[in-house]
N, C-alpha and C. Protein backbone atom coordinates (compact mmCIF):
# COMPACT_ATOMS: atom_id res chain seq x y z
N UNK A 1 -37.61 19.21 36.34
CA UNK A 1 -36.46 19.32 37.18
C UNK A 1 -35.16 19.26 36.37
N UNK A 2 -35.33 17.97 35.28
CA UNK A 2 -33.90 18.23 34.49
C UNK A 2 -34.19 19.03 32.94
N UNK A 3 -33.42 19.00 32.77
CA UNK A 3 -33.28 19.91 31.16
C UNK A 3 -33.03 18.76 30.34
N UNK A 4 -33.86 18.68 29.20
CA UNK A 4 -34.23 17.62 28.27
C UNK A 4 -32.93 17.89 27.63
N UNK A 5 -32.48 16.45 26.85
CA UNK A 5 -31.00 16.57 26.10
C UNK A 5 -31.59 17.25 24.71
N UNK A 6 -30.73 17.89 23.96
CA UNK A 6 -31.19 18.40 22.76
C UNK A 6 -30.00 18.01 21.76
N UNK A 7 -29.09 17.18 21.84
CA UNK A 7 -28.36 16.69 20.63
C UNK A 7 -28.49 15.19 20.92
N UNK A 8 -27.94 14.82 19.83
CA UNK A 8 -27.90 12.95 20.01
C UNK A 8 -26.78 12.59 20.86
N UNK A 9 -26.97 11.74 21.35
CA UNK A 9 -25.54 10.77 22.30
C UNK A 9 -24.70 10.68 21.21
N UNK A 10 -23.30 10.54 21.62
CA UNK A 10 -22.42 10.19 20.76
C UNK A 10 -21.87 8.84 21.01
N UNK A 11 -22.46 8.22 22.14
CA UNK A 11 -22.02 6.95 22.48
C UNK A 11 -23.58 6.07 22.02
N UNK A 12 -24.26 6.60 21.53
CA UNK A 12 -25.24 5.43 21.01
C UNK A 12 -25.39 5.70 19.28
N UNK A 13 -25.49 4.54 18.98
CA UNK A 13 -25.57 4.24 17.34
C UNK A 13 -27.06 5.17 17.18
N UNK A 14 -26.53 5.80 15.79
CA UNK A 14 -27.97 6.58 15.36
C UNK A 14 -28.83 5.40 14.36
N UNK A 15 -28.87 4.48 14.81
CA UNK A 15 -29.51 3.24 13.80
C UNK A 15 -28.98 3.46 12.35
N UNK A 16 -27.88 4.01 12.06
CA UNK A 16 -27.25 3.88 10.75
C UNK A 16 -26.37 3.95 11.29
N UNK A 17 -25.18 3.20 10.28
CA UNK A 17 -23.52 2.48 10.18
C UNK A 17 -23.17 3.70 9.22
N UNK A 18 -23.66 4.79 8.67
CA UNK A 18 -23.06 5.25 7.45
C UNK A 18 -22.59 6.64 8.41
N UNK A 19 -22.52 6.63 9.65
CA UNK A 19 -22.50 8.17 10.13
C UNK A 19 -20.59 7.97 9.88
N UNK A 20 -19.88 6.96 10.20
CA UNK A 20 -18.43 6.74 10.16
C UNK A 20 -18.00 5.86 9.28
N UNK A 21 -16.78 5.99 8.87
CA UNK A 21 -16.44 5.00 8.06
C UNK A 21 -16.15 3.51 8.80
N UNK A 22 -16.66 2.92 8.03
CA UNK A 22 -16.09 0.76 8.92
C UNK A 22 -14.98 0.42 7.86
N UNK A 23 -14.16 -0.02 8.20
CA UNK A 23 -13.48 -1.14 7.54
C UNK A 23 -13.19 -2.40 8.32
N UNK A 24 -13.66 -3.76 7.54
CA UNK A 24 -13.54 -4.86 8.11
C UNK A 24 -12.24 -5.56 8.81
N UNK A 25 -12.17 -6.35 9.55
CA UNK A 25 -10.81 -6.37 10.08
C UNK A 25 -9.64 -7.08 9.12
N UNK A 26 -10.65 -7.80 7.56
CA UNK A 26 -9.37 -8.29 6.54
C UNK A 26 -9.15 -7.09 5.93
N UNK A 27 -9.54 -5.83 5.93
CA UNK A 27 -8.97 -4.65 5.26
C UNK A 27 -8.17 -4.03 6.10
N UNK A 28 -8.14 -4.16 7.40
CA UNK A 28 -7.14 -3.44 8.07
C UNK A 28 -5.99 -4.15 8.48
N UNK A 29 -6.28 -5.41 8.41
CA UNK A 29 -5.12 -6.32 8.19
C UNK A 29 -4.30 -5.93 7.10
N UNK A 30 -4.60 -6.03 6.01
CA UNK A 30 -4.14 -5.55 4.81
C UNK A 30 -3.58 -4.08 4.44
N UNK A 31 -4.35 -3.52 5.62
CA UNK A 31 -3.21 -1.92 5.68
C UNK A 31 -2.42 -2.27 6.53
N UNK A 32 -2.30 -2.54 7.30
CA UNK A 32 -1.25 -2.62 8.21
C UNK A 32 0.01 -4.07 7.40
N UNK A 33 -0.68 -5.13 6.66
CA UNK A 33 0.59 -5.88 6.11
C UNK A 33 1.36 -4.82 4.69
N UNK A 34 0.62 -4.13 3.92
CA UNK A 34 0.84 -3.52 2.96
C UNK A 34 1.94 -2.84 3.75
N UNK A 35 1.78 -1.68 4.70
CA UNK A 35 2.41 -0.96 5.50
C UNK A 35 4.01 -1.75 6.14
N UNK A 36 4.02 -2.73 6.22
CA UNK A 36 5.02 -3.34 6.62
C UNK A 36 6.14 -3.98 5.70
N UNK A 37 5.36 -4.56 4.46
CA UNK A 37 5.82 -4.62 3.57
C UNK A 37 6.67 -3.62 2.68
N UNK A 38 5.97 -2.55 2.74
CA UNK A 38 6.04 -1.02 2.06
C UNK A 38 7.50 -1.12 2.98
N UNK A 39 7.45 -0.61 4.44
CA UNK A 39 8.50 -0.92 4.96
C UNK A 39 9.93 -1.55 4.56
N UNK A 40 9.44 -2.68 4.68
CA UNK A 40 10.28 -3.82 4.39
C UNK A 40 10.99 -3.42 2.69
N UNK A 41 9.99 -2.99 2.21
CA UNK A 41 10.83 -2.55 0.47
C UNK A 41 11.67 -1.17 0.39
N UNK A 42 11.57 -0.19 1.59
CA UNK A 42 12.47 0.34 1.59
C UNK A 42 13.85 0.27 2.19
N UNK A 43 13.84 -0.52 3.28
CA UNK A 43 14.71 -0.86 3.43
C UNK A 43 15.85 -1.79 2.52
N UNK A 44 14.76 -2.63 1.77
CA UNK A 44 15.57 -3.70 0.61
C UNK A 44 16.24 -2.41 -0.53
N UNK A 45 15.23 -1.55 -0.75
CA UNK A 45 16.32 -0.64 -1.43
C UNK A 45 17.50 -0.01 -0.91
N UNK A 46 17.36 0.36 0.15
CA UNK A 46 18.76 1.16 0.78
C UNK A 46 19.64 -0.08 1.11
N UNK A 47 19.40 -1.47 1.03
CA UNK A 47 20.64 -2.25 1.09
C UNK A 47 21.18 -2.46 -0.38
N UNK A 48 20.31 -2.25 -1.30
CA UNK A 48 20.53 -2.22 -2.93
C UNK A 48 21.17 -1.20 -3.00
N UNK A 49 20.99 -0.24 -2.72
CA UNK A 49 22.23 0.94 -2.94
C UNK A 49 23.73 0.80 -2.35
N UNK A 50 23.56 0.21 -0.98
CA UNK A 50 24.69 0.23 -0.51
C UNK A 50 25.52 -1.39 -1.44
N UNK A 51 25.22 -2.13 -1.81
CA UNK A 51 25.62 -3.40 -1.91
C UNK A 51 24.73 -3.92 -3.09
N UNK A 52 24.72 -3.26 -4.18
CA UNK A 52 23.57 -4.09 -5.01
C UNK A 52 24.03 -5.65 -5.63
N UNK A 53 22.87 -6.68 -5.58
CA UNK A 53 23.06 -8.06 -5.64
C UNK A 53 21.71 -7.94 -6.35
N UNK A 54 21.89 -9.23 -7.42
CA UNK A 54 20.38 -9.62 -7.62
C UNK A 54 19.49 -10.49 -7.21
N UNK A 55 19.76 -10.98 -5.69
CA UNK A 55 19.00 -11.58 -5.17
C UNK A 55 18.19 -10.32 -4.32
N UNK A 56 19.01 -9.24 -4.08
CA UNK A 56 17.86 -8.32 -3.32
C UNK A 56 16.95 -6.98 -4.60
N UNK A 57 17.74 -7.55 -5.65
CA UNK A 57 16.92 -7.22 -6.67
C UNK A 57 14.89 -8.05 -6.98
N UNK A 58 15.69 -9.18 -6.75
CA UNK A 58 14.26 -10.53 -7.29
C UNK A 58 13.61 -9.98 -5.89
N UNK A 59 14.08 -9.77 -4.48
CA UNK A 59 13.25 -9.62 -2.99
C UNK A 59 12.56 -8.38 -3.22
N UNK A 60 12.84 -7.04 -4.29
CA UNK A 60 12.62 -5.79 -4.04
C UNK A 60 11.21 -5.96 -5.12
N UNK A 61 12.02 -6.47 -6.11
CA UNK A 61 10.52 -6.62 -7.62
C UNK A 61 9.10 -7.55 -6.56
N UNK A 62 9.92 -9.03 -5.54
CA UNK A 62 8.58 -9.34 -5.00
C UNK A 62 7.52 -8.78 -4.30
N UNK A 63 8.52 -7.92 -3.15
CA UNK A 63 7.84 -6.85 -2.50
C UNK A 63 7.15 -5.65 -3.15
N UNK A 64 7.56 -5.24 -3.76
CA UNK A 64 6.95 -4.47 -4.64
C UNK A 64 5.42 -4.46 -5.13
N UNK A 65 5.08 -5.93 -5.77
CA UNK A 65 4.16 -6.77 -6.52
C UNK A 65 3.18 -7.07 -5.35
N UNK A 66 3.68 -7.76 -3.85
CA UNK A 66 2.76 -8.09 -3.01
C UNK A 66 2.18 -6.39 -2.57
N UNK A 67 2.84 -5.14 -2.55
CA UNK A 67 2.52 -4.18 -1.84
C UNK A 67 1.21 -3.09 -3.05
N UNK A 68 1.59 -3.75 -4.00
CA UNK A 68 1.17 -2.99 -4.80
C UNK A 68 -0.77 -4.09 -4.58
N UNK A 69 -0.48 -5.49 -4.78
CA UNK A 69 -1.67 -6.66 -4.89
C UNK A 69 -2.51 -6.07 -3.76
N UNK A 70 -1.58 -5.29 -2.58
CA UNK A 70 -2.53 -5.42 -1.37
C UNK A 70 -3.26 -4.00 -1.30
N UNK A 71 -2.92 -2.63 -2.24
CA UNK A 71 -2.84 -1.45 -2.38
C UNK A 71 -3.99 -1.82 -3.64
N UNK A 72 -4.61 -2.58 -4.14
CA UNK A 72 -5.17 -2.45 -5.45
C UNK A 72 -4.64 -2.28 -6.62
N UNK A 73 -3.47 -2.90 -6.66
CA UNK A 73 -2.70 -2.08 -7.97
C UNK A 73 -1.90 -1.01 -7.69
N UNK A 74 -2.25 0.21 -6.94
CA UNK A 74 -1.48 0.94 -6.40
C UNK A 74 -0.04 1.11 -6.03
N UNK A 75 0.99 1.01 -7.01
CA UNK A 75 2.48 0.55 -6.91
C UNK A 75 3.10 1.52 -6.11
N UNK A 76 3.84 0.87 -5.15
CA UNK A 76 4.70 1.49 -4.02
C UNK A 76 5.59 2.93 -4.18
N UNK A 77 5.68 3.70 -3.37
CA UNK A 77 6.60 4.70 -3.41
C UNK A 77 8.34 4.00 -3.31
N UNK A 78 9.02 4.03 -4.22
CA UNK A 78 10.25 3.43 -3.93
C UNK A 78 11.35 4.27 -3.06
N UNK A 79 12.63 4.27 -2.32
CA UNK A 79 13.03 4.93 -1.80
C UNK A 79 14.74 5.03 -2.91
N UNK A 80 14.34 6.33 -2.64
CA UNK A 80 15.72 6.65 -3.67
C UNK A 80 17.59 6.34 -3.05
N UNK A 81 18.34 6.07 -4.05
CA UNK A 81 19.59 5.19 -3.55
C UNK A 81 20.39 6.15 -2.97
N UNK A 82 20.29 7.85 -2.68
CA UNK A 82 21.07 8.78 -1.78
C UNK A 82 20.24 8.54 -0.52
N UNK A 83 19.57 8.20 0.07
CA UNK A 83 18.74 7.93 1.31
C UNK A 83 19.48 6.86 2.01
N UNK A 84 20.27 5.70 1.33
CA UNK A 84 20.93 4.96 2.30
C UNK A 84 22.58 5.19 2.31
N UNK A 85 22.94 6.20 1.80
CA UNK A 85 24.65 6.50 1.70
C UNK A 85 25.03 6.32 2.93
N UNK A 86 24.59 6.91 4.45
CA UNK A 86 25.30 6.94 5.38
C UNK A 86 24.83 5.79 6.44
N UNK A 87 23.80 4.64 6.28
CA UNK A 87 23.48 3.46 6.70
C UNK A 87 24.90 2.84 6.63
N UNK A 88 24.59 2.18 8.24
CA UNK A 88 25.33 0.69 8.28
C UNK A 88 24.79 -0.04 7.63
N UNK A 89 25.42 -0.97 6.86
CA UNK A 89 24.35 -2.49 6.50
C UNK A 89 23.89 -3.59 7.04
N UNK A 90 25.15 -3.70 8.57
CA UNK A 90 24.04 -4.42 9.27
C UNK A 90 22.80 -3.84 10.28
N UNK A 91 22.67 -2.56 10.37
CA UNK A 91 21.55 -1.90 11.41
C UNK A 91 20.80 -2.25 10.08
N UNK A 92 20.77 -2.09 8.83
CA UNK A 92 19.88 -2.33 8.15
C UNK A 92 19.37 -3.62 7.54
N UNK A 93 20.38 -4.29 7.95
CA UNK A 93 19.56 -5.86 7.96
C UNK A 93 18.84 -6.35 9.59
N UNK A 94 19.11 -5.49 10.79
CA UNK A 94 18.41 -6.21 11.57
C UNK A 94 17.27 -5.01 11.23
N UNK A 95 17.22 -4.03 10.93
CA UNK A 95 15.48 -3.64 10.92
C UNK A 95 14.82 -4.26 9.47
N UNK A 96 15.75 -4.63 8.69
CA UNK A 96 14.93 -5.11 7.14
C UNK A 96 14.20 -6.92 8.39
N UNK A 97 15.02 -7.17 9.35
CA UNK A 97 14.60 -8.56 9.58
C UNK A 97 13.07 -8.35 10.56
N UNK A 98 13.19 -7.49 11.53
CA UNK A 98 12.48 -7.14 12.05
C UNK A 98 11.09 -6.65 11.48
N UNK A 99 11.25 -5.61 10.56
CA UNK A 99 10.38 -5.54 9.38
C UNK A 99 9.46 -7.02 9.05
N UNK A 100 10.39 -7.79 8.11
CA UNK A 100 9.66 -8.92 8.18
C UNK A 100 9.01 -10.19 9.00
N UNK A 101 10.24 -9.97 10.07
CA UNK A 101 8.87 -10.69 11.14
C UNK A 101 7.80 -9.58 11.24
N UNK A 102 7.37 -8.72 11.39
CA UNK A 102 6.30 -8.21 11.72
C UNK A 102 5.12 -8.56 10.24
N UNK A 103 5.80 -8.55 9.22
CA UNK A 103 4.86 -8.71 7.96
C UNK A 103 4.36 -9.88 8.64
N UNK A 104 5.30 -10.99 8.72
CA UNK A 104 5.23 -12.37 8.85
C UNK A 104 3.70 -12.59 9.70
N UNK A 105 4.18 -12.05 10.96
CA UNK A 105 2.72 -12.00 12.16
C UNK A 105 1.40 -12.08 11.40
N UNK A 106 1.82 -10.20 10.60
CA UNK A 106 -0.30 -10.09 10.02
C UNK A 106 -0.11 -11.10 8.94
N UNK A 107 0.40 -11.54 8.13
CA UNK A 107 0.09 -11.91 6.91
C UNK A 107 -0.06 -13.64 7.72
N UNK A 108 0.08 -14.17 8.78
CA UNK A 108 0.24 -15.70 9.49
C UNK A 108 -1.62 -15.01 9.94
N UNK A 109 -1.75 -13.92 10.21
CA UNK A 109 -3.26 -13.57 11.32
C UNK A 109 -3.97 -13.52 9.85
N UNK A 110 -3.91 -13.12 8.93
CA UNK A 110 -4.79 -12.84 7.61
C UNK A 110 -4.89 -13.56 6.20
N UNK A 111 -3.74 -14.91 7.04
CA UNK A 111 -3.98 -16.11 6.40
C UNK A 111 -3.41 -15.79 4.51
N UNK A 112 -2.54 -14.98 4.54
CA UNK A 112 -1.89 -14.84 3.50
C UNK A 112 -1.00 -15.25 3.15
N UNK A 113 -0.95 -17.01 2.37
CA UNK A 113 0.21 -17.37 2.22
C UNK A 113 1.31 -16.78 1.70
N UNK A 114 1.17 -16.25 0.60
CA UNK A 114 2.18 -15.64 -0.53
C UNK A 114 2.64 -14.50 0.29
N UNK A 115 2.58 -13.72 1.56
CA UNK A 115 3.08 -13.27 1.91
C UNK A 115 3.52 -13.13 2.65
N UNK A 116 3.30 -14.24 3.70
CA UNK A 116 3.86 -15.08 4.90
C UNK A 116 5.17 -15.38 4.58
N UNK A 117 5.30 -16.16 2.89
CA UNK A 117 6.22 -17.01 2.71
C UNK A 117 7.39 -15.88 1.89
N UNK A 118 6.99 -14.82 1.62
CA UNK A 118 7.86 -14.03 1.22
C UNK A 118 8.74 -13.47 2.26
N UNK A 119 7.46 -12.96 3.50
CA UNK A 119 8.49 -12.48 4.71
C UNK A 119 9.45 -13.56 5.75
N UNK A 120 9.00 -14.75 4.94
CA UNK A 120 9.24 -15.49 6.27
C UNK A 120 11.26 -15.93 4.82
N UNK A 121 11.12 -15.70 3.93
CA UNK A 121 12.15 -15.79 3.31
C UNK A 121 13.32 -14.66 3.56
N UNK A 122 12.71 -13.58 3.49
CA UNK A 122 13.12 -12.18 3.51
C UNK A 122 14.02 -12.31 5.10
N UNK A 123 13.41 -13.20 6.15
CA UNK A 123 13.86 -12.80 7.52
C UNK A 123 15.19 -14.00 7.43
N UNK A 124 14.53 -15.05 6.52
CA UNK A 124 16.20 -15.73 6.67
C UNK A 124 17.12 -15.04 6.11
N UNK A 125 16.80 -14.41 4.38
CA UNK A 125 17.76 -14.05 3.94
C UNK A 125 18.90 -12.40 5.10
N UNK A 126 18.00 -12.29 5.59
CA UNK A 126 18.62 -11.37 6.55
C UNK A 126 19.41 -11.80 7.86
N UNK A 127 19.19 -12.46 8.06
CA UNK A 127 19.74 -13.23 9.33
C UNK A 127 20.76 -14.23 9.39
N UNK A 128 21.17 -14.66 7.70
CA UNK A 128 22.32 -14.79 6.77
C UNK A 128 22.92 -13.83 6.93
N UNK A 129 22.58 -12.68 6.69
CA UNK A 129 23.75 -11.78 5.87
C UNK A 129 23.99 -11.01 7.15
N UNK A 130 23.25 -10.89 8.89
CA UNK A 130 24.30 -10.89 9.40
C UNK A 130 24.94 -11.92 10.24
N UNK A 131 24.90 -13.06 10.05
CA UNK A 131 25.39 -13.85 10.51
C UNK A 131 26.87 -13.53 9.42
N UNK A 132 26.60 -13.45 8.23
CA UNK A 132 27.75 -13.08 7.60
C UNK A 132 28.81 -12.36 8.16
N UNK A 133 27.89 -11.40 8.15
CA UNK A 133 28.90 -10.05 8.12
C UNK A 133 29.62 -10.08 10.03
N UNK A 134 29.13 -10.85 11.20
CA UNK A 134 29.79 -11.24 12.51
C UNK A 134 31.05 -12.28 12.07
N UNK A 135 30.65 -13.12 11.04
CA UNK A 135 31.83 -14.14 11.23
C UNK A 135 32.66 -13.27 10.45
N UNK A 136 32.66 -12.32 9.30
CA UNK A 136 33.58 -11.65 8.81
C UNK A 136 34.22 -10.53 9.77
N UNK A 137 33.38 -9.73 10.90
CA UNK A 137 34.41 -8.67 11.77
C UNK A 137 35.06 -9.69 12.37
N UNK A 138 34.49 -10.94 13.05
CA UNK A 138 35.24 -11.57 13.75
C UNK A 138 36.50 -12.05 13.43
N UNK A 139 36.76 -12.81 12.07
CA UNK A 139 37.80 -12.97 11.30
C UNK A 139 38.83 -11.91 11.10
N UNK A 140 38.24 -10.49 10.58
CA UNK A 140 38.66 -9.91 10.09
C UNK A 140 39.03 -8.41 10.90
């Protein structure tokens, strides 16, 4: 009465794991913190262009080092200093802050101190500089 199936289900396991790729959930943690980080270091460059300091020098070499640790070695694409000419600097400190709370989250879920404590630095040092830059329009 019915017509026998003649391919495999695609909703049942063919008793092998090798038909798709798996990655465990500390590796996709780790793309997605790398990814945020990566983030987070371009933005630290386009505030280095607009305003270079060497404290966002020491934040850019850290980021760098954690993105590269979480990449295998794999050192980051940097973003070049004509890419932030026409940035505000503070739209770019609230997404550099935002950025790092989000590192902050996976790297707090994947139990990564050293990079918890980088983003969780990165979001003060941002939240300084615009607290800065309000009391200076305000003044000024």
């Amino acid at each position: 009465m019915y017509e026998p199936i003649r391919t495999k289900s695609v909703h049942t396991m063919a008793g092998t794991t090798a038909d798709f790729p798996h990655r465990t959930r500390e590796e996709e943690l780790d793309i997605q913190l790398a990814g945020h980080l990566a983030a987070l270091l371009t933005a630290t460059d386009e505030l280095r262009a607009l305003a270079p300091s060497d404290e966002l020098d020491v934040a850019a070499e850290r980021l760098a080092q954690q993105v590269a640790r979480l990449r295998g070695g794999r050192p980051p694409v940097r973003s070049s200093a004509s890419a932030a000419v026409s940035a505000h600097p503070a739209a770019l400190h609230e997404r550099a802050h935002a950025l790092a709370g989000r590192a902050l989250v996976v790297a707090a879920s994947r139990a990564d101190t050293a990079a918890a404590i980088l983003s969780a630095e990165r979001m003060d040092a941002h939240t300084a500089a615009l607290a800065d830059q309000r009391e200076l329009t305000a003044t000024g």
